[in-house]
Protein backbone atom coordinates (compact mmCIF):
# COMPACT_ATOMS: atom_id res chain seq x y z
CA UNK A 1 -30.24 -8.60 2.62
CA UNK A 2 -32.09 -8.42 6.14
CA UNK A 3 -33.03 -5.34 7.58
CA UNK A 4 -32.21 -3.28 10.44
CA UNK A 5 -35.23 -2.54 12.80
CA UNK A 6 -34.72 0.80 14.66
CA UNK A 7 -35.53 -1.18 17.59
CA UNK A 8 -32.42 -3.13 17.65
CA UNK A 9 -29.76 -0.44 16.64
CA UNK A 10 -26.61 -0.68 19.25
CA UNK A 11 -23.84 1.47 19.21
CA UNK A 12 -20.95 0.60 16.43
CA UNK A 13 -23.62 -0.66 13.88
CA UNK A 14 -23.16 0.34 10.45
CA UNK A 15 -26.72 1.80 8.55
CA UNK A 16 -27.75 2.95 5.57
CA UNK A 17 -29.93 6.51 5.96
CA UNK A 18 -30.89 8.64 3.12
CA UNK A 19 -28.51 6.26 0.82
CA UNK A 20 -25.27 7.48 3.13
CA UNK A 21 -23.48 4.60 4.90
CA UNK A 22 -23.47 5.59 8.82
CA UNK A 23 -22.15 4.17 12.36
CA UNK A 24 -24.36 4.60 14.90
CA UNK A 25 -22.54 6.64 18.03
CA UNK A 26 -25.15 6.69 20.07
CA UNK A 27 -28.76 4.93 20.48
CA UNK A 28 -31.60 6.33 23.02
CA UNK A 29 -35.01 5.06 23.44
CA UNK A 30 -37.63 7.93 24.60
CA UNK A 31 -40.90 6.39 25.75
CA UNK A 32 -44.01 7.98 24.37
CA UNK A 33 -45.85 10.26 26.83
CA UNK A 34 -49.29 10.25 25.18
CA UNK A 35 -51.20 7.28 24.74
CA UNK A 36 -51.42 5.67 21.48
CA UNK A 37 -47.54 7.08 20.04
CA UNK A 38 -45.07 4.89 19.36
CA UNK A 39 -41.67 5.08 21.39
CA UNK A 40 -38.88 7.32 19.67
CA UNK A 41 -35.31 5.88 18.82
CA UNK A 42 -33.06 9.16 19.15
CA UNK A 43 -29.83 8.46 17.46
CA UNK A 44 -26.46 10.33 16.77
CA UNK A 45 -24.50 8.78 13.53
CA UNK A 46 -21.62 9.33 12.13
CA UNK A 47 -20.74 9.63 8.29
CA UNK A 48 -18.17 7.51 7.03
CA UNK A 49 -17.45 8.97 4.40
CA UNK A 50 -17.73 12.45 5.44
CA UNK A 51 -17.06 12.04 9.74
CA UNK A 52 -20.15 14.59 9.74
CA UNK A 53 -22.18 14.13 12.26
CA UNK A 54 -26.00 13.58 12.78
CA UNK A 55 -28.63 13.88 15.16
CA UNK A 56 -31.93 12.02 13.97
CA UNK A 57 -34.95 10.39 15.60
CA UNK A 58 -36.71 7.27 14.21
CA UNK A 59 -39.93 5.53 14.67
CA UNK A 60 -39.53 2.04 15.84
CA UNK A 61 -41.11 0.73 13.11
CA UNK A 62 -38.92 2.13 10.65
CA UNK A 63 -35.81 -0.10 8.81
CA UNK A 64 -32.31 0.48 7.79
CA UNK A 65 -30.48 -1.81 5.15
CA UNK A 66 -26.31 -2.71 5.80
CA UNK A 67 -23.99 -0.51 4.41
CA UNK A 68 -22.11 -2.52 1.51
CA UNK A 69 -18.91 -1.92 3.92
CA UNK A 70 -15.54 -4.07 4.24
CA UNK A 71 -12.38 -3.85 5.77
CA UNK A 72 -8.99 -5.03 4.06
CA UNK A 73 -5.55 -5.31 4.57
CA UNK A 74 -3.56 -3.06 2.71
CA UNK A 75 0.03 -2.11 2.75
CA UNK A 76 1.54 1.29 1.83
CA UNK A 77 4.00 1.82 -1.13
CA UNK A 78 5.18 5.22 -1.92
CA UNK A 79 4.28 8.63 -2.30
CA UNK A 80 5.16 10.54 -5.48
CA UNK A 81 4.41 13.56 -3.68
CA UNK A 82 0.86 14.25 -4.94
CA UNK A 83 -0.81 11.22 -3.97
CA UNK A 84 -0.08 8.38 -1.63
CA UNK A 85 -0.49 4.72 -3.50
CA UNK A 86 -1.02 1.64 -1.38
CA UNK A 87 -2.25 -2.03 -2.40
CA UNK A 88 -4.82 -4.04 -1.18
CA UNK A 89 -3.19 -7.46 0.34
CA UNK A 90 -6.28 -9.60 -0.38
CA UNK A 91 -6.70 -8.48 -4.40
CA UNK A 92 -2.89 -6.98 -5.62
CA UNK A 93 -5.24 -3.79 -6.66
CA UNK A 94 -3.38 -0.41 -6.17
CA UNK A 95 -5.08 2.90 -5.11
CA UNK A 96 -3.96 6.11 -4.04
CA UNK A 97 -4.96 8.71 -1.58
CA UNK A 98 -4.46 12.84 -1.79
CA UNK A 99 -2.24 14.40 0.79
CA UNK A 100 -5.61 16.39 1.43
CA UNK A 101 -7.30 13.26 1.99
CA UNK A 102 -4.64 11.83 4.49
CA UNK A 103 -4.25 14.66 6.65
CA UNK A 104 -2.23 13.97 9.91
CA UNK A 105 -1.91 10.32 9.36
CA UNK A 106 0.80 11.12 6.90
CA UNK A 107 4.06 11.29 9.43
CA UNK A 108 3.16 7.24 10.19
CA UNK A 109 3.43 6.17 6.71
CA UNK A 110 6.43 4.11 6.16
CA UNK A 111 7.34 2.04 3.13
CA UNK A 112 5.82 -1.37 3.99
CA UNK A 113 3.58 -0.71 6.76
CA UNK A 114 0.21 -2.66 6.96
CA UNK A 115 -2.58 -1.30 7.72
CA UNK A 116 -6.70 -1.36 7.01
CA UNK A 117 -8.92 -0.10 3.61
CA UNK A 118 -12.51 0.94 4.58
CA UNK A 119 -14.26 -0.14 1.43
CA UNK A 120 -17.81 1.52 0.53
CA UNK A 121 -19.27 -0.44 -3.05
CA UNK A 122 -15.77 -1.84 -3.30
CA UNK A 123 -13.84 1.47 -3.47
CA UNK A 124 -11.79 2.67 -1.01
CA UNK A 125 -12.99 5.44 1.15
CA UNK A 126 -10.61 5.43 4.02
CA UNK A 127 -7.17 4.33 6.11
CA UNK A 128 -7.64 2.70 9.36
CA UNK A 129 -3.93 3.08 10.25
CA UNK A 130 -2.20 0.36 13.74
CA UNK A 131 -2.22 1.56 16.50
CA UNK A 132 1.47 1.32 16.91
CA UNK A 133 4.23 1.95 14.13
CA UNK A 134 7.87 1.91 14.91
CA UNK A 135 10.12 4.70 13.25
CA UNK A 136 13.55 5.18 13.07
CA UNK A 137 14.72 8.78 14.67
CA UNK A 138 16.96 10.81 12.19
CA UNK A 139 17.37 14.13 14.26
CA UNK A 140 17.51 15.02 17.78
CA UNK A 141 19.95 16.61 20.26
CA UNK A 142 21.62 14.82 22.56
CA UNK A 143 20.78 14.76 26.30
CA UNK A 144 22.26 16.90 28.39
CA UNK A 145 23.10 16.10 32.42
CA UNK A 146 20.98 18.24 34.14
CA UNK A 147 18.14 18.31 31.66
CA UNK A 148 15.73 16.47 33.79
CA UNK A 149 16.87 19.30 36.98
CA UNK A 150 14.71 21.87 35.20
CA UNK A 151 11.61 19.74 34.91
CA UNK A 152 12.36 18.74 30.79
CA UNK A 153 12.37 14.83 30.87
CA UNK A 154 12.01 14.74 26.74
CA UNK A 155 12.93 16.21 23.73
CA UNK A 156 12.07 17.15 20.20
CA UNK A 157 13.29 14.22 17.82
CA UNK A 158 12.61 13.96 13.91
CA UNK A 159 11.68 10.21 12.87
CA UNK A 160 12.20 9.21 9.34
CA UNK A 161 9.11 10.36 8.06
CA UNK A 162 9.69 13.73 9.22
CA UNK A 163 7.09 13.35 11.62
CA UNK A 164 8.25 15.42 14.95
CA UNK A 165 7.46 13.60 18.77
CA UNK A 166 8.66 14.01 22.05
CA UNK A 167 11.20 10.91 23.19
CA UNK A 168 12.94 10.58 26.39
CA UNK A 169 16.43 11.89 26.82
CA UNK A 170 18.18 8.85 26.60
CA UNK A 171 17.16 8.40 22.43
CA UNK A 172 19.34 8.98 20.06
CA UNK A 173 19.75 9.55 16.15
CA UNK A 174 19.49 5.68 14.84
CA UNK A 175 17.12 4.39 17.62
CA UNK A 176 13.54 3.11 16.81
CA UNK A 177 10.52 4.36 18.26
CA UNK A 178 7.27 2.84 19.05
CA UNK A 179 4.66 5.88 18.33
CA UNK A 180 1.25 5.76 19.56
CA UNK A 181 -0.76 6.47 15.87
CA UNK A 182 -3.83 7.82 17.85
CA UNK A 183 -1.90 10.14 19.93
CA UNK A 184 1.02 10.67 18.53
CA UNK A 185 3.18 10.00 21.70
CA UNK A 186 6.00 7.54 22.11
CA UNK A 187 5.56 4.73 23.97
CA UNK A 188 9.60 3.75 24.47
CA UNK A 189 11.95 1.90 22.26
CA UNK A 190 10.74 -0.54 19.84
């Protein structure tokens, strides 16, 4: 396996420091200021297994192997309330996820949906989730004329995961939604 120099880390590369797999966030080169020192490659990195982040200078002399680090399709399946099991499309293997581990990204899962495994020495470590799902909405109250007069042009609707957005005042219970999975904001019908 070839090795990273510090002199040729970019922003987005994956490294191995310390035996933790990191991306790099950001990459600065300081010159030296006394004659005869080397220049300085200040770096911020970001866990991947942890999302800690870390501020850490390197001589330009010094090397970083790759990160044994893959993506994969996977799809979910089901929850059985404790854990959430999904499969990975490329090997049939099935793995499962805490609720703790999931956090937010819980309201998008929907039986079927695809999405990407972040594999560390082939074990999954994390959910990449699209940027887009669609979701059907199961509650919401219907629009009222006049609504938009006092400045409210959406409302509160519950999707089928029990996820709660904002949709415009024309959805109703039955329509699907197209929700944004980084911000959690609808971006119209699907």
């Amino acid at each position: 396996m070839a090795l990273i120099g510090a002199n040729e880390l970019k922003r987005k590369m994956l490294i191995t420091v310390d035996n933790h797999p990191y991306t790099v966030v950001e990459v600065f080169f300081a010159s030296p200021s006394a004659r005869g020192a080397s220049t300085m490659v200040r770096t911020r990195l970001r866990h991947l297994l942890t999302d800690a982040v870390l501020e850490k200078s390197f001589k330009t002399s010094e090397k970083f192997a790759e990160p044994d680090v893959e993506l994969t399709p996977a799809s979910y399946l089901y929850s059985d309330g404790d854990a959430y099991h999904f499969m990975d499309e490329s090997s049939y293997e099935q793995f499962q996820f805490s609720t703790e581990q999931l956090g937010d990204d819980i309201g998008y899962f929907k039986e079927g949906i695809s999405l990407q495994v972040l594999k560390y020495n082939g074990s999954p470590v994390s959910l990449q989730l699209p940027q887009f799902v669609e979701l059907t909405v199961t509650e919401t109250e219907p629009g009222v004329k006049g609504d938009t007069a006092s400045g409210g042009t959406t409302k509160p609707a519950t999707v089928e995961t029990g996820l709660i957005v904002r949709v415009p005042l024309f959805i109703k219970e039955g329509d699907v939604v197209r929700v944004n999975t980084q911000t959690g904001e609808v971006s119209g019908r699907a």
